[in-house]
N, C-alpha and C. Protein backbone atom coordinates (compact mmCIF):
# COMPACT_ATOMS: atom_id res chain seq x y z
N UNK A 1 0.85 -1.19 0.00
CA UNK A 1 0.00 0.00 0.00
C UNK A 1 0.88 1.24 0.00
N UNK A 2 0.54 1.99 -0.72
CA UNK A 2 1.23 3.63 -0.75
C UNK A 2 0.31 4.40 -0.39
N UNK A 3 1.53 5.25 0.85
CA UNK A 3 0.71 6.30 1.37
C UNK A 3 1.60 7.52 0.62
N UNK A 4 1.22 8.77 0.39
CA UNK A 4 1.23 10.08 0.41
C UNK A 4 1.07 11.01 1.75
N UNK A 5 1.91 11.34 1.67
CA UNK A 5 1.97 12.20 3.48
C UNK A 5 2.22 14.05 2.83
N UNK A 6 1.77 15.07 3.13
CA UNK A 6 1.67 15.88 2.10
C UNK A 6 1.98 17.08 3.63
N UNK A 7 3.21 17.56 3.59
CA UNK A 7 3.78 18.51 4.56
C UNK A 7 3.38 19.93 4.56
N UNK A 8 3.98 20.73 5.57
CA UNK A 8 3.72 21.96 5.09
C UNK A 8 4.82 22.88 4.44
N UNK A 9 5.57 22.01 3.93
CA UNK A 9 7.18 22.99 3.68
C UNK A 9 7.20 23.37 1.86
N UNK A 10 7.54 23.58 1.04
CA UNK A 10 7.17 24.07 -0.46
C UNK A 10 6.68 23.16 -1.21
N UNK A 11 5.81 23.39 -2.39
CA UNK A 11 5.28 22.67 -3.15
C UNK A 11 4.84 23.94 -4.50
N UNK A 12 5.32 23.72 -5.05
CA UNK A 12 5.44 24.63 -5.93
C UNK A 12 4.69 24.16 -7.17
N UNK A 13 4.42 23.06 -7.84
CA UNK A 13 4.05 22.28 -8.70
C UNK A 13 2.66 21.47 -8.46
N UNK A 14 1.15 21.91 -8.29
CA UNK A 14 0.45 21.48 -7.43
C UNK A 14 0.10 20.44 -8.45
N UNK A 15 -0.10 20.00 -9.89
CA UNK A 15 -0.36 19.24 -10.55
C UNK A 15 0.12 17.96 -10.31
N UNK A 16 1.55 18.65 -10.19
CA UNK A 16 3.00 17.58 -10.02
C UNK A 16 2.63 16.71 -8.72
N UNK A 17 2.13 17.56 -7.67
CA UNK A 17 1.69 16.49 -6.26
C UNK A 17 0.48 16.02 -6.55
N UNK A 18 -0.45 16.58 -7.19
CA UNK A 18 -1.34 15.65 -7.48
C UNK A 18 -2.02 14.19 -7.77
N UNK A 19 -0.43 14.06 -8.75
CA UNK A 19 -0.57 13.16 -9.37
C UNK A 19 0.05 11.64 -8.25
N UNK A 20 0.59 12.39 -7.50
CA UNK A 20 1.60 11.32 -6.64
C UNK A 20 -0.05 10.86 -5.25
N UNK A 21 -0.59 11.80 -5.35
CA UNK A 21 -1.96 11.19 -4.32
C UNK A 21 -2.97 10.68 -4.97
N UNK A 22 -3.15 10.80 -6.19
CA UNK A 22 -4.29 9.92 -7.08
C UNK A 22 -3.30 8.57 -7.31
N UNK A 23 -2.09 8.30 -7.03
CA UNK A 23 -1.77 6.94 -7.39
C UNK A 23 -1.77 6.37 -5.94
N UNK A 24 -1.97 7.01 -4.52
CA UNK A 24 -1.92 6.69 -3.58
C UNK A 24 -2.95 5.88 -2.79
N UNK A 25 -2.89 4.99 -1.95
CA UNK A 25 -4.46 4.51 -1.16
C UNK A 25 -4.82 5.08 -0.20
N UNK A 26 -3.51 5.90 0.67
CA UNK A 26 -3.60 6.45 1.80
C UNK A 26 -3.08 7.90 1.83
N UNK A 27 -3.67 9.03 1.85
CA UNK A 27 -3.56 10.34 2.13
C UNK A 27 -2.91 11.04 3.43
N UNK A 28 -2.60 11.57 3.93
CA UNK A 28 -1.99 11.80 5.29
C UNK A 28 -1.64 13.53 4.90
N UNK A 29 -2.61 14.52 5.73
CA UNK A 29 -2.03 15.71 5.70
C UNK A 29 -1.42 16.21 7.44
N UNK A 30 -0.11 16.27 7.01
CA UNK A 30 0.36 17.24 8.34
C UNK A 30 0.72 17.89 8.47
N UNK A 31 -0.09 18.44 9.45
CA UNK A 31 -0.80 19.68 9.88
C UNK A 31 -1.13 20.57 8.81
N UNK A 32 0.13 21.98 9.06
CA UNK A 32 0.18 22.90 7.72
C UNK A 32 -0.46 22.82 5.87
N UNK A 33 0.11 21.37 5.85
CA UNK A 33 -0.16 20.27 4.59
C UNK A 33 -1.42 20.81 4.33
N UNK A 34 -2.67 20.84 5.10
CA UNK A 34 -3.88 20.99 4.41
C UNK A 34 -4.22 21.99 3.59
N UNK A 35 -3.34 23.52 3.82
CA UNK A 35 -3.24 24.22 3.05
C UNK A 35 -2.68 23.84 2.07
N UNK A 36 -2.20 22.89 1.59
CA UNK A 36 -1.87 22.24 0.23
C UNK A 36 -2.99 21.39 -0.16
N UNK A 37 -3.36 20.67 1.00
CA UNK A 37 -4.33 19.64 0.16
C UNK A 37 -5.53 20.60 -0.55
N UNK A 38 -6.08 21.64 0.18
CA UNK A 38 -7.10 22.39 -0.39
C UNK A 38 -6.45 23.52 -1.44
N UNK A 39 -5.42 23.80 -1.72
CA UNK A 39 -5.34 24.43 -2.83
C UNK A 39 -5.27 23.00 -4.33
N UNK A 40 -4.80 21.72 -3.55
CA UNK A 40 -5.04 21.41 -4.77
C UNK A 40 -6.62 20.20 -5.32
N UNK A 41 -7.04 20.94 -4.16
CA UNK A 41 -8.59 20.20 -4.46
C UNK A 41 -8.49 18.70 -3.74
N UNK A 42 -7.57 18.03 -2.75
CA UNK A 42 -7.48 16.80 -2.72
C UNK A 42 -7.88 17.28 -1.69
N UNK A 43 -8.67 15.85 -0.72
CA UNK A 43 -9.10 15.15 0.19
C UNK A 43 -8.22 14.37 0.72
N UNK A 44 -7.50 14.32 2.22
CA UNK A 44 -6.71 13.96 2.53
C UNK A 44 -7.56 12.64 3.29
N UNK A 45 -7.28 11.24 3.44
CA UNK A 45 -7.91 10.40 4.52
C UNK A 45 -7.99 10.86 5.81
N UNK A 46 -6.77 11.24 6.27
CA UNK A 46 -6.25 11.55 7.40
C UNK A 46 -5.76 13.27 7.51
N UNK A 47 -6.42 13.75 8.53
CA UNK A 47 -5.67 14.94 9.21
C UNK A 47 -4.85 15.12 10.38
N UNK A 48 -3.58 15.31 10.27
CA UNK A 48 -3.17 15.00 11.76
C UNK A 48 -2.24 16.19 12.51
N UNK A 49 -2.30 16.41 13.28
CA UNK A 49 -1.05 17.40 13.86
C UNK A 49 -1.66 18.19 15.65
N UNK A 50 -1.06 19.13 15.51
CA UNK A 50 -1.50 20.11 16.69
C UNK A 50 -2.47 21.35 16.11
N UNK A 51 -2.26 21.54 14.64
CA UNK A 51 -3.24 22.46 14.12
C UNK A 51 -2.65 24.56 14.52
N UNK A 52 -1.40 23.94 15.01
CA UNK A 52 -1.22 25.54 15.21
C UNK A 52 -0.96 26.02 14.29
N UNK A 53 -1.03 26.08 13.06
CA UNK A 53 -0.19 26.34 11.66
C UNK A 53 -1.36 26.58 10.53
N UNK A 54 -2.38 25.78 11.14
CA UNK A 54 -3.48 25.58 10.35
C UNK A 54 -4.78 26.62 10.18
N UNK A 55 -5.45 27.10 9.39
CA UNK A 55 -6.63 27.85 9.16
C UNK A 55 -7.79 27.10 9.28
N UNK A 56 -8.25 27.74 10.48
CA UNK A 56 -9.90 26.57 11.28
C UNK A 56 -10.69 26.31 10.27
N UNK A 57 -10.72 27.31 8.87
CA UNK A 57 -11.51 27.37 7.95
C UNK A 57 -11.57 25.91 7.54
N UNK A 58 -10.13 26.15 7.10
CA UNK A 58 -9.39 24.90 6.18
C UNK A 58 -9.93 23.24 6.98
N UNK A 59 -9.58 23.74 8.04
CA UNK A 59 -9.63 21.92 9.06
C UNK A 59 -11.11 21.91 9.25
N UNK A 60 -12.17 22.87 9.40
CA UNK A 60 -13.49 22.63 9.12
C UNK A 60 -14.23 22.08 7.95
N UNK A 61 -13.16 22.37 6.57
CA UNK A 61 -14.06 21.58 5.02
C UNK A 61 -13.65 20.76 5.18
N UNK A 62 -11.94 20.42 5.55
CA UNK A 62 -11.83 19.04 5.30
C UNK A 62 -12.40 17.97 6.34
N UNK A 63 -12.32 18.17 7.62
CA UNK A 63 -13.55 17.76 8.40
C UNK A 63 -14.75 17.16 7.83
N UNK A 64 -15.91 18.27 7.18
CA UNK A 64 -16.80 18.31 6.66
C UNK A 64 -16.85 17.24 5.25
N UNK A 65 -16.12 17.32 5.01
CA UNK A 65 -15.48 16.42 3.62
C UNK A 65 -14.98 15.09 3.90
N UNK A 66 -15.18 14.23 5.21
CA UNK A 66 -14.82 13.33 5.44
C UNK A 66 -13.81 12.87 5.84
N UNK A 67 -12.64 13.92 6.21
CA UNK A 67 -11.02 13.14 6.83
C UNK A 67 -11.66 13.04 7.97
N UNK A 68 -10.43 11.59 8.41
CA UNK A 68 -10.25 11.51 9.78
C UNK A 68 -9.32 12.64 10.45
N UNK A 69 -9.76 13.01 11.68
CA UNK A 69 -9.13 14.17 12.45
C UNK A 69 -8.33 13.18 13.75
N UNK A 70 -6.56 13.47 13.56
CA UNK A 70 -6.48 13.26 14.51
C UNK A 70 -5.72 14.22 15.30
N UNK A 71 -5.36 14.49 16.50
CA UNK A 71 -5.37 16.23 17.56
C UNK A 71 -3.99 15.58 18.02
N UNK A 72 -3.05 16.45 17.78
CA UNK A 72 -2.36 15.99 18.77
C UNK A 72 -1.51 17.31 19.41
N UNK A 73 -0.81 17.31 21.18
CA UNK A 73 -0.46 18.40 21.21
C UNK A 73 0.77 19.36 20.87
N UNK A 74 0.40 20.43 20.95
CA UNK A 74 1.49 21.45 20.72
C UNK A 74 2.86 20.93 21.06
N UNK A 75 2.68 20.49 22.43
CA UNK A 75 4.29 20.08 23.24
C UNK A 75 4.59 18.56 23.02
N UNK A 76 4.90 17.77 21.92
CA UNK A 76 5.19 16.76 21.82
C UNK A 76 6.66 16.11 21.28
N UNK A 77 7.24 15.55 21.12
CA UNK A 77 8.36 14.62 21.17
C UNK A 77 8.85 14.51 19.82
N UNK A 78 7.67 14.66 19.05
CA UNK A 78 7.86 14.32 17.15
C UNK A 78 6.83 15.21 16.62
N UNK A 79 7.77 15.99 15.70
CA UNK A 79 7.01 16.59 14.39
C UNK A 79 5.82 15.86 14.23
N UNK A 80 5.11 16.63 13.43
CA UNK A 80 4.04 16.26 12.73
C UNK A 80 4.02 15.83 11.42
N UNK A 81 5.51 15.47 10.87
CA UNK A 81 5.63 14.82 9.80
C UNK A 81 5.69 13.38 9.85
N UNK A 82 6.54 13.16 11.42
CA UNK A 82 7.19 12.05 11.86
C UNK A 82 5.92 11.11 12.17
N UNK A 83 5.02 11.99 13.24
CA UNK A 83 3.55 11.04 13.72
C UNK A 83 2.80 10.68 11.90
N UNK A 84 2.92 11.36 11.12
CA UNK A 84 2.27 10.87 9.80
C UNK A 84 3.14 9.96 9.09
N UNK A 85 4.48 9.72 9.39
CA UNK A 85 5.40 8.43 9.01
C UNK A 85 4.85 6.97 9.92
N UNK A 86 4.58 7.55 11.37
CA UNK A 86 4.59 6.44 12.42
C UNK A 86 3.40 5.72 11.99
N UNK A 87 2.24 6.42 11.88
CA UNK A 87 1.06 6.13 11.45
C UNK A 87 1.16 5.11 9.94
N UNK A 88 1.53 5.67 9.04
CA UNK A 88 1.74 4.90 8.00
C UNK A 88 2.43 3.65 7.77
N UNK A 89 3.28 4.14 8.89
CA UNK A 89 3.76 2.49 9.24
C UNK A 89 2.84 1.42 9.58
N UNK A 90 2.29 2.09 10.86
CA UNK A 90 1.30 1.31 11.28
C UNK A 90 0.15 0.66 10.76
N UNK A 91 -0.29 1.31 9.94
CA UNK A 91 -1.45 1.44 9.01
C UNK A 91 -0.57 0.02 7.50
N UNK A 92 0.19 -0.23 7.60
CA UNK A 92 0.74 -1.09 6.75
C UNK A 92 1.32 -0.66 5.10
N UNK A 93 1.21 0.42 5.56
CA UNK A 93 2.27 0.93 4.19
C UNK A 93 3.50 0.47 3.98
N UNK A 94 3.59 0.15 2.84
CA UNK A 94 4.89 -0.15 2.00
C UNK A 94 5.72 0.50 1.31
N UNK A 95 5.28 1.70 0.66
CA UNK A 95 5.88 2.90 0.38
C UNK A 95 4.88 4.09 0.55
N UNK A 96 6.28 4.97 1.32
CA UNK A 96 5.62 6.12 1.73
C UNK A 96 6.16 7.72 1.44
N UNK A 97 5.70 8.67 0.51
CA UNK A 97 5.97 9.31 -0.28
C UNK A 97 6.01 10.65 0.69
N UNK A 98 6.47 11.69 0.83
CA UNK A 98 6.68 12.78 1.53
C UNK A 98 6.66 14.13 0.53
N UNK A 99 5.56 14.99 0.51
CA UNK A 99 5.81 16.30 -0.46
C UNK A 99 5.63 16.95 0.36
N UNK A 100 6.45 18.38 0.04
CA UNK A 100 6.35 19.26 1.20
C UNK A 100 6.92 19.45 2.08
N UNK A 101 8.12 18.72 2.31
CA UNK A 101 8.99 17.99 2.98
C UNK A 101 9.83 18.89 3.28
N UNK A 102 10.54 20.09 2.49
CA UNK A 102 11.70 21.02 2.41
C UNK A 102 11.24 22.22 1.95
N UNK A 103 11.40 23.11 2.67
CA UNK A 103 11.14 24.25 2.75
C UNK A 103 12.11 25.51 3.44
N UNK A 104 11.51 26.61 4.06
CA UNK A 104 12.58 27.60 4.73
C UNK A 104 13.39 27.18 5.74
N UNK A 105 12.63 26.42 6.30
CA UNK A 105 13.30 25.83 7.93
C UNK A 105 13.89 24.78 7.38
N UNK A 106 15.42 25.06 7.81
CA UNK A 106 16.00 23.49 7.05
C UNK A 106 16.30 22.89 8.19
N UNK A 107 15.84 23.20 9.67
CA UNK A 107 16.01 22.45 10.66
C UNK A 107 14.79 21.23 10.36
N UNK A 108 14.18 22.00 9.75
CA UNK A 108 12.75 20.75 9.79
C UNK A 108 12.63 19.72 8.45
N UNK A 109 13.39 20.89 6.71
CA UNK A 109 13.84 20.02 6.32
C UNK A 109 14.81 18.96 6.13
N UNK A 110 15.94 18.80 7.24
CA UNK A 110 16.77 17.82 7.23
C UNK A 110 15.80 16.75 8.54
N UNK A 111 15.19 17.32 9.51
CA UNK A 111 14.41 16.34 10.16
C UNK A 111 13.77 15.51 9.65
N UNK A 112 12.85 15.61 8.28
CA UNK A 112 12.12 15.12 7.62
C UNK A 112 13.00 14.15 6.83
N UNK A 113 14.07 14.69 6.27
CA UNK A 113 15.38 13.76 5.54
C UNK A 113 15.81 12.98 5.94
N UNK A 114 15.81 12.78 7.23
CA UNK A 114 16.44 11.88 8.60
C UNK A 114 15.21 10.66 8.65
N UNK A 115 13.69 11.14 8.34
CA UNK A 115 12.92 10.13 8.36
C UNK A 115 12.92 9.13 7.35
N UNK A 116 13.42 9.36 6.14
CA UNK A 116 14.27 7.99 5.14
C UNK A 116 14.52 7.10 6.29
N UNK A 117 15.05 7.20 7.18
CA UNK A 117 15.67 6.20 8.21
C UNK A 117 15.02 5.27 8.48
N UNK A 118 13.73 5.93 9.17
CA UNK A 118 12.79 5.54 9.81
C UNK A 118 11.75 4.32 8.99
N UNK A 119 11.91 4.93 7.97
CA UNK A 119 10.82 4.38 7.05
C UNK A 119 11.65 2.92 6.36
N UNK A 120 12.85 3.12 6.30
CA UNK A 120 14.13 2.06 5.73
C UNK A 120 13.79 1.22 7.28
N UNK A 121 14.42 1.54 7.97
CA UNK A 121 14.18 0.75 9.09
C UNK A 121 12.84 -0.27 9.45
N UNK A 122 12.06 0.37 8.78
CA UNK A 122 10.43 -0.83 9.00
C UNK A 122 10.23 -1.38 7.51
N UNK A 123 10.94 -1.51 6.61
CA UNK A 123 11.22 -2.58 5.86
C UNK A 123 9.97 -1.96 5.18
N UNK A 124 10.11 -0.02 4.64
CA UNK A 124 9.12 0.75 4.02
C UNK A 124 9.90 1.07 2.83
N UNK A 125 9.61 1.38 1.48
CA UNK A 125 10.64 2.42 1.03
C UNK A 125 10.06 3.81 1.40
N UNK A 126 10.71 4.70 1.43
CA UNK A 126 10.47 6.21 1.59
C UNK A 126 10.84 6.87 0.69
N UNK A 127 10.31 8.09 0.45
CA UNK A 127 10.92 8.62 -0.61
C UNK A 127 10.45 9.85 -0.59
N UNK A 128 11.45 11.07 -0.40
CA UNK A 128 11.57 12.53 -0.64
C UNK A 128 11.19 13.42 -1.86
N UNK A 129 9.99 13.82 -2.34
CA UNK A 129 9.49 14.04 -3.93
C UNK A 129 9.31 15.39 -3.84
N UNK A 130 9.69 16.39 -4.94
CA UNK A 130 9.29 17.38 -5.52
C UNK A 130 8.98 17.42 -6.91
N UNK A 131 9.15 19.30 -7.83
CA UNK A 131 9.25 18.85 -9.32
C UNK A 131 10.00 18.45 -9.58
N UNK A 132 11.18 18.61 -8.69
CA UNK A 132 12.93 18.32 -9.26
C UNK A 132 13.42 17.53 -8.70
N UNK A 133 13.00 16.50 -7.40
CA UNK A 133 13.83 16.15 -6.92
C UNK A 133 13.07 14.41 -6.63
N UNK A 134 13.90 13.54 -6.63
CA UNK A 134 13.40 12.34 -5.73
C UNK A 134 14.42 11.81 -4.90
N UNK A 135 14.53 11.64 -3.56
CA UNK A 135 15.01 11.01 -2.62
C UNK A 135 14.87 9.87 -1.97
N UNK A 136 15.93 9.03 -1.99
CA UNK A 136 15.48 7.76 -1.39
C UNK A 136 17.03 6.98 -0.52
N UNK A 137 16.27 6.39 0.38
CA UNK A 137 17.83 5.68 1.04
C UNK A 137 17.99 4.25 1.06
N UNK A 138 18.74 3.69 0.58
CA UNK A 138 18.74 2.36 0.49
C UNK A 138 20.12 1.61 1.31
N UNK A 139 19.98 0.26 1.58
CA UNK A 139 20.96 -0.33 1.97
C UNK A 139 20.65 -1.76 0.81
N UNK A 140 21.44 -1.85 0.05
CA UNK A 140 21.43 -3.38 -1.18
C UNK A 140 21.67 -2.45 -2.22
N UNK A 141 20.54 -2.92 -3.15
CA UNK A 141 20.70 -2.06 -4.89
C UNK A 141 19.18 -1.61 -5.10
N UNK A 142 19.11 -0.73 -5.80
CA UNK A 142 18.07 -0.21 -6.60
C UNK A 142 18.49 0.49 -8.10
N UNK A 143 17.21 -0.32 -8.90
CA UNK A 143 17.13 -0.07 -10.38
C UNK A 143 16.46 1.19 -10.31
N UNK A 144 17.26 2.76 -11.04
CA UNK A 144 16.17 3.92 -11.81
C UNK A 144 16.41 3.45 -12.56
N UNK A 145 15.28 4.51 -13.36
CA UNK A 145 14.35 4.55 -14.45
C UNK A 145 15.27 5.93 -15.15
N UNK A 146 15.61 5.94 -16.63
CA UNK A 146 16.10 7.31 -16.82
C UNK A 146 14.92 8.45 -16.73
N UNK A 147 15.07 9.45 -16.19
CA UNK A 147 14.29 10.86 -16.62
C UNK A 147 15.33 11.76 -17.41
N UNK A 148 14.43 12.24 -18.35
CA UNK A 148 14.71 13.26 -19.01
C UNK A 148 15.54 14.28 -18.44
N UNK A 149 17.16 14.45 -18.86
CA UNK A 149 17.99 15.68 -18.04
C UNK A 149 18.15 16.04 -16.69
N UNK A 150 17.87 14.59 -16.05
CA UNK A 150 18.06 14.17 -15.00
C UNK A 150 19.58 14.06 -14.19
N UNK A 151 19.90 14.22 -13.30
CA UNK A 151 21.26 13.24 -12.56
C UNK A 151 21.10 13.26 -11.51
N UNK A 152 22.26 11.79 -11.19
CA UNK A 152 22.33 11.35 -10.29
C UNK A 152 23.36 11.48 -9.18
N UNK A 153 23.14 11.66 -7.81
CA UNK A 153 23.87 11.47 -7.09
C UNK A 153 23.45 10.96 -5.78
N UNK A 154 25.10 10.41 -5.43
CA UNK A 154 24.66 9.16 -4.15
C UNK A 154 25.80 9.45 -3.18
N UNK A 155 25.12 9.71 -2.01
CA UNK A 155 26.02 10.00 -1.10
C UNK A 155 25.96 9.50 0.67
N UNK A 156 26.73 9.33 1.15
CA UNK A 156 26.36 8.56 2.07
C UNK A 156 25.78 8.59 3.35
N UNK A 157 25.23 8.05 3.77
CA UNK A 157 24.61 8.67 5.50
C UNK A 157 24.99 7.55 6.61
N UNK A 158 24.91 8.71 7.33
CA UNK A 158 25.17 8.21 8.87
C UNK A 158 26.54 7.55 9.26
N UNK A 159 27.73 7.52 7.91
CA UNK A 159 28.63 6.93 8.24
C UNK A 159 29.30 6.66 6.88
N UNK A 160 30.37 5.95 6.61
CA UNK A 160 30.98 5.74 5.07
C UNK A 160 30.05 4.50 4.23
N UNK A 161 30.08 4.73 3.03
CA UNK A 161 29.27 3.36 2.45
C UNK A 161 30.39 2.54 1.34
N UNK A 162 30.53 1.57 1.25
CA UNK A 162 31.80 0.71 1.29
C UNK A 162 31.10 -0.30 0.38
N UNK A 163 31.39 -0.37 -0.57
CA UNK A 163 31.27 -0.96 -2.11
C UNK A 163 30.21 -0.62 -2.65
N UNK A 164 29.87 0.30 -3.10
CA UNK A 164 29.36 1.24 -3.80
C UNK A 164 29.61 0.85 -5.45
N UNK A 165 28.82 0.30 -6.36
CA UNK A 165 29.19 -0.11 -7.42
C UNK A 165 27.48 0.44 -8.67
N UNK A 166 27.82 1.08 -9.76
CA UNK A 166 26.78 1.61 -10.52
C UNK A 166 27.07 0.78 -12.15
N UNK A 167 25.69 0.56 -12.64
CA UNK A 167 26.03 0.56 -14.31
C UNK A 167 24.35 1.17 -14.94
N UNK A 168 25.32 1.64 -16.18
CA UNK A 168 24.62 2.40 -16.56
C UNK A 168 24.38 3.91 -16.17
N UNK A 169 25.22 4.41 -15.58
CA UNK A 169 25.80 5.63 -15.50
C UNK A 169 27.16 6.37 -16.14
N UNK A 170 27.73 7.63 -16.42
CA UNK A 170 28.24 7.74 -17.30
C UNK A 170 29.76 7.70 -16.42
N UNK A 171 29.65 7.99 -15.44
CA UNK A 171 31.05 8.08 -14.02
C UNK A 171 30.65 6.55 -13.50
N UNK A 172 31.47 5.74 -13.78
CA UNK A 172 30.87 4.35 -13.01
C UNK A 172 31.77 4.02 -11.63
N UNK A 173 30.88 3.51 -10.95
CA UNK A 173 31.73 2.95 -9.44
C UNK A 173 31.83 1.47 -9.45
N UNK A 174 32.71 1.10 -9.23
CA UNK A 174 33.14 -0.26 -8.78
C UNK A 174 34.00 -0.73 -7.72
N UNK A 175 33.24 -1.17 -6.98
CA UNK A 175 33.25 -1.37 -5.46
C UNK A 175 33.82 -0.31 -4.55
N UNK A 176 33.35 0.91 -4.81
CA UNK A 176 33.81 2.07 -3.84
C UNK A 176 33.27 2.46 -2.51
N UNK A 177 34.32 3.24 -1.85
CA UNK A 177 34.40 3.62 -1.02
C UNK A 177 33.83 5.40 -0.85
N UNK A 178 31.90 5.57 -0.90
CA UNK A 178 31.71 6.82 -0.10
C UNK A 178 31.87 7.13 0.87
N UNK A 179 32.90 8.15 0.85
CA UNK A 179 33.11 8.84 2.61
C UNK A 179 31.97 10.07 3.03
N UNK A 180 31.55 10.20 4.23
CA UNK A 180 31.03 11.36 4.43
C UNK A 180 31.85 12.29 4.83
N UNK A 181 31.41 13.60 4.05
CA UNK A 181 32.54 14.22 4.00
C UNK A 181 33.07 14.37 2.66
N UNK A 182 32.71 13.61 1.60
CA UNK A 182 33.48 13.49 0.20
C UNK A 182 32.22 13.51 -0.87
N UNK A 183 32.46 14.59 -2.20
CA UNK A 183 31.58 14.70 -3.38
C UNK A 183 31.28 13.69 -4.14
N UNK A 184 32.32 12.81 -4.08
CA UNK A 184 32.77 11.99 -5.43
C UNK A 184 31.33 11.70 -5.93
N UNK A 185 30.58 11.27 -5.22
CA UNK A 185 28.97 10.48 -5.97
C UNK A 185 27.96 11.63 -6.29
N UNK A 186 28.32 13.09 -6.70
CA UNK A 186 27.70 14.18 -6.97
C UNK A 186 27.48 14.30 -8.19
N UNK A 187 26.33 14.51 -9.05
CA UNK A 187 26.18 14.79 -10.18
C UNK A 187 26.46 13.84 -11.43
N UNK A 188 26.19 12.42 -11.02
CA UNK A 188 26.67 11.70 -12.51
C UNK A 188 24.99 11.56 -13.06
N UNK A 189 25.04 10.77 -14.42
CA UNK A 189 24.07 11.09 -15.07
C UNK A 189 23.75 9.55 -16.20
N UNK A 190 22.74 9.57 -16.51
CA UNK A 190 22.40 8.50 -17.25
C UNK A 190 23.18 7.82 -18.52
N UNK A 191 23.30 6.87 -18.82
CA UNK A 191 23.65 6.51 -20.09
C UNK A 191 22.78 5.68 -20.83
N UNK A 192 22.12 4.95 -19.99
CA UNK A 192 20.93 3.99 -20.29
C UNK A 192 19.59 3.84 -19.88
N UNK A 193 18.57 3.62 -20.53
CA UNK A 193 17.10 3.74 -19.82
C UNK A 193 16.88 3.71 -18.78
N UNK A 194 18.33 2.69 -17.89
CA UNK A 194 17.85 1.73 -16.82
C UNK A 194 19.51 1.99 -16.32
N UNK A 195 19.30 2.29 -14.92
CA UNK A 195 20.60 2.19 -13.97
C UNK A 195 20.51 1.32 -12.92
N UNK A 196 21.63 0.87 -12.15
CA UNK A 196 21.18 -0.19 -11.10
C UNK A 196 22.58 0.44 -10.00
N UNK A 197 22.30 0.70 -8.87
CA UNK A 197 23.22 1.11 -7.88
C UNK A 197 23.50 0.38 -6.47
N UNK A 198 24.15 -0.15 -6.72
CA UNK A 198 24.34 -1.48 -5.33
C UNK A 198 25.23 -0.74 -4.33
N UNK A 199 24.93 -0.92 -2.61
CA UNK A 199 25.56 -1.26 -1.77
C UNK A 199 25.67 -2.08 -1.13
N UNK A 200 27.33 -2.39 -0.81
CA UNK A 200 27.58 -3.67 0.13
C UNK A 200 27.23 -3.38 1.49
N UNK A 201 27.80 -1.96 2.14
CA UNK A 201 27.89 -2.06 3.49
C UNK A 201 27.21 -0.16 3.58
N UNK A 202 26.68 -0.46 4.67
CA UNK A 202 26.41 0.95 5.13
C UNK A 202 24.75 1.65 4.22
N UNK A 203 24.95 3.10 4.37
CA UNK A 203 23.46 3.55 3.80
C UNK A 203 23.89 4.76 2.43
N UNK A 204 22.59 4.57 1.27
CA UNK A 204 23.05 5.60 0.46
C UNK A 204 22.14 6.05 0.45
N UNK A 205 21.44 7.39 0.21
CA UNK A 205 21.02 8.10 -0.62
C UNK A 205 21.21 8.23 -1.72
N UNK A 206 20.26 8.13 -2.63
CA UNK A 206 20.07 8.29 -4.03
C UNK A 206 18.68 8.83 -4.49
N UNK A 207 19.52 10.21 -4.87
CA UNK A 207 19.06 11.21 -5.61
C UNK A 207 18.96 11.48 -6.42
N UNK A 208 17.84 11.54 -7.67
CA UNK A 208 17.39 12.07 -9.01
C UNK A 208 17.05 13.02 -8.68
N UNK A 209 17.94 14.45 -9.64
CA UNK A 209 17.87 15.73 -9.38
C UNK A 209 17.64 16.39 -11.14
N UNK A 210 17.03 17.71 -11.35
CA UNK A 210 16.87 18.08 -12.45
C UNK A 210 16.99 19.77 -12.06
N UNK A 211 17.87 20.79 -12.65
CA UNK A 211 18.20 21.78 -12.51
C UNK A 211 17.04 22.64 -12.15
C-alpha cells in the first residue's frame, strides 16, 4: 500500500503532487499540509497534527469532507511529519511518499530527511518528492528509471558506504568507497534507460535531481 503524506514545507508544482496522491491509497495531511491539500482540491484520509499552523476554515471543510481528524499536542516529542510516518507504518504501508517535505526551515527540512531512516528501518521504502527532486535511502541495490535531463547522485549517510558499485551511469563505481565528508557520488548522469546502484555495506542516498 502507498501512502502520500503531504507537509507543510514548499510545493510549488500542485499538478506535479497531485498526481503522486491519485496513485496513492492512503492520504496523510500534516498539519500545515492541508493548506496544500485544499489548494489542490485533494481530500486527505487523514488529518493530523496540533493544528497551530493551520486555518480553522481549512480543518473545518476538510472535516466536513470526510477526513479523519487526529489532535495531537502542541508540546510533543515528534514533528508532525514524523507522527504521519509512524502512522503509516502502522497502518501497513509499504511505500511512503513525503511532499512538502523542504522548505525555509532546514532544521525541519533535514528532520524530515532523517525520516528515510525511519521508514528504511520498518522494511518501508520512503521517498523525498518534488518537481525536481526524488530522494530515497537504500541499503542493497536499486534499479532507476532514466528521466529526461536528470542526474544522479549518491552519497552517504550516517557513516561511510563501502562498495558502492553503478552501471549504466556515465562516471561508473566499482566497489567504492563513499566517505562522508566526500563529493565523489555528486552529479553523474544516465547513459541507459535503466541504472542499477548497489551497496555492500552501510546507507546511500540516491538522488534524481533536475536543474
Amino acid at each position: 500500500m502507498t501512502c502520500v503524506i503531504i507537509c507543510g514545507g514548499r510545493i510549488d508544482d500542485y499538478g506535479h503532487a497531485r498526481n503522486y496522491c491519485e496513485g496513492a491509497e492512503l492520504v496523510i495531511s500534516a498539519d500545515s499540509g492541508a493548506r496544500h491539500c485544499m489548494a489542490m482540491g485533494v481530500v486527505p484520509d487523514i488529518v493530523l497534527g496540533d493544528f497551530d499552523s493551520i486555518d480553522s476554515d481549512d480543518y473545518s471543510r476538510l472535516e466536513a469532507a470526510g477526513a479523519e481528524i487526529l489532535r495531537f499536542p502542541v508540546e510533543k516529542d515528534m514533528t508532525d511529519s514524523e507522527l504521519a510516518v509512524e502512522i503509516a507504518i502502522e497502518r501497513g504501508c509499504r511505500k511512503i511518499v513525503l511532499l512538502g517535505a523542504v522548505g525555509t526551515r532546514l532544521d525541519h527540512s533535514l528532520s524530515n530527511l532523517f525520516l528515510l531512516k525511519k521508514t528504511h528501518d520498518a522494511g518501508a521504502e520512503g521517498i523525498i518528492a518534488d518537481e525536481k527532486n526524488e530522494v530515497r535511502l537504500i541499503s542493497g541495490g536499486i534499479k532507476l528509471r532514466r528521466k529526461e535531463g536528470a542526474f544522479v547522485t549518491l552519497l552517504p549517510f550516517g557513516g561511510d558506504a563501502r562498495g558502492v558499485s553503478t552501471r549504466g551511469l556515465y562516471f561508473p563505481l566499482h566497489d567504492a568507497v563513499l566517505r562522508i565528508g566526500s563529493s565523489l557520488g555528486v552529479s553523474n548522469r544516465f547513459t541507459e534507460d535503466e541504472a542499477y546502484v548497489e551497496v555492500k555495506e552501510g546507507l546511500l542516498l540516491v538522488i534524481t535531481a533536475k536543474d
